[in-house]
N, C-alpha and C. Protein backbone atom coordinates (compact mmCIF):
# COMPACT_ATOMS: atom_id res chain seq x y z
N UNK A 1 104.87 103.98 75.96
CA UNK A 1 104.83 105.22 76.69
C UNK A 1 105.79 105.16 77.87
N UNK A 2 106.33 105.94 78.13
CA UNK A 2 107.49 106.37 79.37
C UNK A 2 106.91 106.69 80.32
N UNK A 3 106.72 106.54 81.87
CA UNK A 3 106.03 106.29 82.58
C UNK A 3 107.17 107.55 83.37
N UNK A 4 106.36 107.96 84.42
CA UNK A 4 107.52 108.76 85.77
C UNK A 4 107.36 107.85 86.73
N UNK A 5 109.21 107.76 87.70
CA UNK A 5 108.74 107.19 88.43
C UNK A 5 108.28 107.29 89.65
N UNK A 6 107.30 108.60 89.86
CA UNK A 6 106.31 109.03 90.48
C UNK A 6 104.80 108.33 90.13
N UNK A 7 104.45 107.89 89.21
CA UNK A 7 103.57 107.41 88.61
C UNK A 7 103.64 105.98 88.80
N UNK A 8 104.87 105.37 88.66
CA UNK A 8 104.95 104.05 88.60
C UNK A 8 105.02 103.37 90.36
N UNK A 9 105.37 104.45 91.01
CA UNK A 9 105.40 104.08 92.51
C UNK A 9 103.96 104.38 93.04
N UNK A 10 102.69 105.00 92.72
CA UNK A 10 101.91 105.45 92.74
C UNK A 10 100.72 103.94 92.23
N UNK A 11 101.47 103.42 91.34
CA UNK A 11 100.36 102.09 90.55
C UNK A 11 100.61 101.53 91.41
N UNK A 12 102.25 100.94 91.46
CA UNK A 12 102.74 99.58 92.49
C UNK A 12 101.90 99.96 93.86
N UNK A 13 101.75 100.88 94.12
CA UNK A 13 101.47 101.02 95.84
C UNK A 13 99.81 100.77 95.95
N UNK A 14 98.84 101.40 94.58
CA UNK A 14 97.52 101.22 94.91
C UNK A 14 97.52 99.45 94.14
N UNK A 15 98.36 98.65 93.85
CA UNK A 15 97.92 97.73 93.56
C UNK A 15 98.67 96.57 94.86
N UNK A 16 99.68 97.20 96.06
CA UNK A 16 99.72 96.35 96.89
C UNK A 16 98.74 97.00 98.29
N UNK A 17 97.88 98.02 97.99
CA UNK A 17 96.96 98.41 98.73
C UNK A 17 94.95 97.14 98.26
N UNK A 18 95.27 97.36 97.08
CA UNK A 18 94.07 96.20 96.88
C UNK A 18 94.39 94.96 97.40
N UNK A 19 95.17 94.36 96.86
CA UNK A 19 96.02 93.17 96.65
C UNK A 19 95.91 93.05 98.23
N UNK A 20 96.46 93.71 99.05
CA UNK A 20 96.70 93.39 100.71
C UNK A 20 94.90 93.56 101.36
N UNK A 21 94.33 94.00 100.73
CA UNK A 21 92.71 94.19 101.72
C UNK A 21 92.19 93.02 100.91
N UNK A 22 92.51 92.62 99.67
CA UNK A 22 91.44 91.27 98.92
C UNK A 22 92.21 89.99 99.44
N UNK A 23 93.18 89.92 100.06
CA UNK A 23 94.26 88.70 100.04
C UNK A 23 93.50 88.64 101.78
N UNK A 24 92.61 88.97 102.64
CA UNK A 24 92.03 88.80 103.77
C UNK A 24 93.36 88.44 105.01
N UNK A 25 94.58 88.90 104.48
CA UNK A 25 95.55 88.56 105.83
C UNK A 25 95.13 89.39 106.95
N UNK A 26 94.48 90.90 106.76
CA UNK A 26 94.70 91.60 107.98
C UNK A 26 94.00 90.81 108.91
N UNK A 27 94.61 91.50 110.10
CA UNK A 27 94.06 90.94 111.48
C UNK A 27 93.57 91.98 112.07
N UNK A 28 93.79 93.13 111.82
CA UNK A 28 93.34 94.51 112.49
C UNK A 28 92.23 95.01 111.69
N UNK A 29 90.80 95.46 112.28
CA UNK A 29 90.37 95.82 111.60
C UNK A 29 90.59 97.54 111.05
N UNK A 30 91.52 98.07 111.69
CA UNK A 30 91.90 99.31 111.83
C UNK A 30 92.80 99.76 110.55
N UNK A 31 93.83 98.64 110.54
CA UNK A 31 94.93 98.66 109.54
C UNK A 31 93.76 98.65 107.85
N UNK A 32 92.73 97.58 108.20
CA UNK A 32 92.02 97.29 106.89
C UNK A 32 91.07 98.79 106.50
N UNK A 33 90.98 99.05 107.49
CA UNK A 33 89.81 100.94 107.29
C UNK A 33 91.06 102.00 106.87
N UNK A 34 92.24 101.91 107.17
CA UNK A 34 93.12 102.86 106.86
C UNK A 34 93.78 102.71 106.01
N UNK A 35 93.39 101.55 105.33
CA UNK A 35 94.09 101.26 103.63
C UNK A 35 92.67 101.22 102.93
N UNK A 36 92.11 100.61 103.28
CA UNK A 36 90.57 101.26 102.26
C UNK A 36 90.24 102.76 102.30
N UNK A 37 90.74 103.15 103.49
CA UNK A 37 90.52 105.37 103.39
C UNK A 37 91.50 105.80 102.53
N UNK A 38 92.46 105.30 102.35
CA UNK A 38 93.98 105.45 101.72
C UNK A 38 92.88 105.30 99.66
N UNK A 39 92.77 104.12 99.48
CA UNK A 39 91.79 104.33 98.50
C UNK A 39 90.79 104.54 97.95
N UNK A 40 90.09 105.08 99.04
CA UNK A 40 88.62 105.91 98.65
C UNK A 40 88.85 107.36 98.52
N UNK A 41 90.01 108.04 99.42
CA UNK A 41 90.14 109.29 98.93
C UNK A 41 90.78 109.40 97.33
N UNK A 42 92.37 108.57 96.90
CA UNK A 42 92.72 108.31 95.93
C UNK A 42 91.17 108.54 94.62
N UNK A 43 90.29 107.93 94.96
CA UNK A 43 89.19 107.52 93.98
C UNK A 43 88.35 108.78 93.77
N UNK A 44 87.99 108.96 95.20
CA UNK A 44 87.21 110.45 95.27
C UNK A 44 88.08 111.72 94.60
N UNK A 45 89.17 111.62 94.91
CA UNK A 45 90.28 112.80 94.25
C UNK A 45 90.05 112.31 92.57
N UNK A 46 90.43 111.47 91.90
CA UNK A 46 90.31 110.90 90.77
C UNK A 46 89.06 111.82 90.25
N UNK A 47 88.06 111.02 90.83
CA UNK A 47 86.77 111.24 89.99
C UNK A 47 86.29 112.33 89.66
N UNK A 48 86.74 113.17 90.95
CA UNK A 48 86.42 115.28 91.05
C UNK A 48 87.53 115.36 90.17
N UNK A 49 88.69 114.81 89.98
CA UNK A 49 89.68 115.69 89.01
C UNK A 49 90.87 116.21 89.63
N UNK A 50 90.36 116.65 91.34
CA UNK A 50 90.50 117.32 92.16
C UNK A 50 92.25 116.90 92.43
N UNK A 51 92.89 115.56 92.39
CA UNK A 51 94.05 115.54 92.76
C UNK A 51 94.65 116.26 91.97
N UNK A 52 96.20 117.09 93.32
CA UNK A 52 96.90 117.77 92.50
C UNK A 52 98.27 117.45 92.02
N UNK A 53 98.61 115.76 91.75
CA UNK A 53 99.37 115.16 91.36
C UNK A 53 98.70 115.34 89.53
N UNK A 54 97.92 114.61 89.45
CA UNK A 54 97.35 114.78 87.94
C UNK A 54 97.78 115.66 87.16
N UNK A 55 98.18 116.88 87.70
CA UNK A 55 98.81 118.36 87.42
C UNK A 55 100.10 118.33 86.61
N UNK A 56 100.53 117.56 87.28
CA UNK A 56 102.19 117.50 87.20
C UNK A 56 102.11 116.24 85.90
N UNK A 57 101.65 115.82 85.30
CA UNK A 57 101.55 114.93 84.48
C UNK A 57 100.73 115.06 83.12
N UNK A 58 101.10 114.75 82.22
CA UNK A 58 100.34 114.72 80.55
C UNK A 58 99.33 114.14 80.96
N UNK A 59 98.60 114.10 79.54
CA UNK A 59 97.10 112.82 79.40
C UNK A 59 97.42 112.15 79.57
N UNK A 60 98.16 111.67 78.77
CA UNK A 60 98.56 110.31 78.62
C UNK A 60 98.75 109.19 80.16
N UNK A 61 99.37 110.12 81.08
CA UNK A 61 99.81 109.63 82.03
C UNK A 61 98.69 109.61 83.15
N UNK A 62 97.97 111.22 83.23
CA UNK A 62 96.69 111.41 83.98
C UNK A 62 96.03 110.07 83.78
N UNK A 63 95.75 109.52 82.43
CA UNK A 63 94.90 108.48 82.32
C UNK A 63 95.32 107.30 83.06
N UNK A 64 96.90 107.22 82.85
CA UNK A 64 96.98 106.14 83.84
C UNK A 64 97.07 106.01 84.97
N UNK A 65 96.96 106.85 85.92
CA UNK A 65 96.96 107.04 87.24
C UNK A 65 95.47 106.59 87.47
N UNK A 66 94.35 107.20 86.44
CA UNK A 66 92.99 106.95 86.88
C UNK A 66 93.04 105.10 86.62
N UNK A 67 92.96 105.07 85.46
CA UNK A 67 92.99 103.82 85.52
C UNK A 67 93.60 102.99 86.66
N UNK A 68 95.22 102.82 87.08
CA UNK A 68 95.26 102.09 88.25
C UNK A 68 94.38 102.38 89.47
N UNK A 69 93.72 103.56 89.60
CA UNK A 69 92.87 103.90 90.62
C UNK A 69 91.60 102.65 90.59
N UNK A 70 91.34 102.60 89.35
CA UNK A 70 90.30 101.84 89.16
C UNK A 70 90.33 100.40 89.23
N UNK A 71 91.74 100.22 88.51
CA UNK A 71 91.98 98.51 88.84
C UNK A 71 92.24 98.19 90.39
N UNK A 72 92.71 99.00 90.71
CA UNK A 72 92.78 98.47 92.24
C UNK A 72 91.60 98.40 93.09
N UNK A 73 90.37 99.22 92.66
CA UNK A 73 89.15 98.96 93.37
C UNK A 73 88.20 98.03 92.78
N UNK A 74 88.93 97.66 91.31
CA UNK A 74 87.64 96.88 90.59
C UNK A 74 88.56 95.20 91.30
N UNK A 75 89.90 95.28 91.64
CA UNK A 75 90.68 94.09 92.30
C UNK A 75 89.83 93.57 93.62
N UNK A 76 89.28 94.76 94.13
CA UNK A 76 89.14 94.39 95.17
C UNK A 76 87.65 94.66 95.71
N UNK A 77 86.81 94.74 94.54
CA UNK A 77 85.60 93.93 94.62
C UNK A 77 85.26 93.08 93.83
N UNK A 78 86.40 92.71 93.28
CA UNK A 78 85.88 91.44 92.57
C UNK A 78 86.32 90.30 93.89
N UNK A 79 87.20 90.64 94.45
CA UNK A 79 87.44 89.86 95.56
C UNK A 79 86.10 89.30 97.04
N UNK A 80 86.04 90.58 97.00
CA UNK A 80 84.41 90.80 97.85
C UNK A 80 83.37 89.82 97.50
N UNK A 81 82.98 90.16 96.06
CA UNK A 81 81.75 89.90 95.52
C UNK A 81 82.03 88.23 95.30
N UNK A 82 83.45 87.76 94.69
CA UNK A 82 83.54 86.34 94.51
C UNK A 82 84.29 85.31 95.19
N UNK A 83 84.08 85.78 96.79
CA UNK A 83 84.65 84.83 97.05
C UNK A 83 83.94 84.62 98.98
């Protein structure tokens, strides 16, 4: 499948948004609440349907946007929970 690269900048970014809150470097707790708000709205938009990026994109692709939505939060409680 052919990806946009609206879509593909969209994965990379929610997977260096997990990746940076499970990897415990921050030092701010401010920076760490404004990248976890950064992906709880992402998720909340997801789940209602409600984002209006999804729009602009096939199934095919809608699906993958949800999905990275999801790997990046399932990244980063698996981080939580195991470690």
């Amino acid at each position: 499948m052919v990806t946009t690269p609206v879509l593909e900048i969209m994965k990379l970014s929610l997977q260096v948004c997990s990746a940076w809150i499970a990897s415990g470097i921050a030092r701010d707790l401010n920076d760490v609440r404004r990248i976890q708000q950064l992906l709880v709205t992402k998720l909340s938009k997801v789940g209602q349907g409600k984002d209006s990026s999804l729009q602009l994109y096939n199934e095919a692709a809608t699906t993958m946007e949800k999905l990275a939505v999801l790997k990046a939060w399932a990244e980063v409680m698996l981080h939580v929970h195991f470690t």
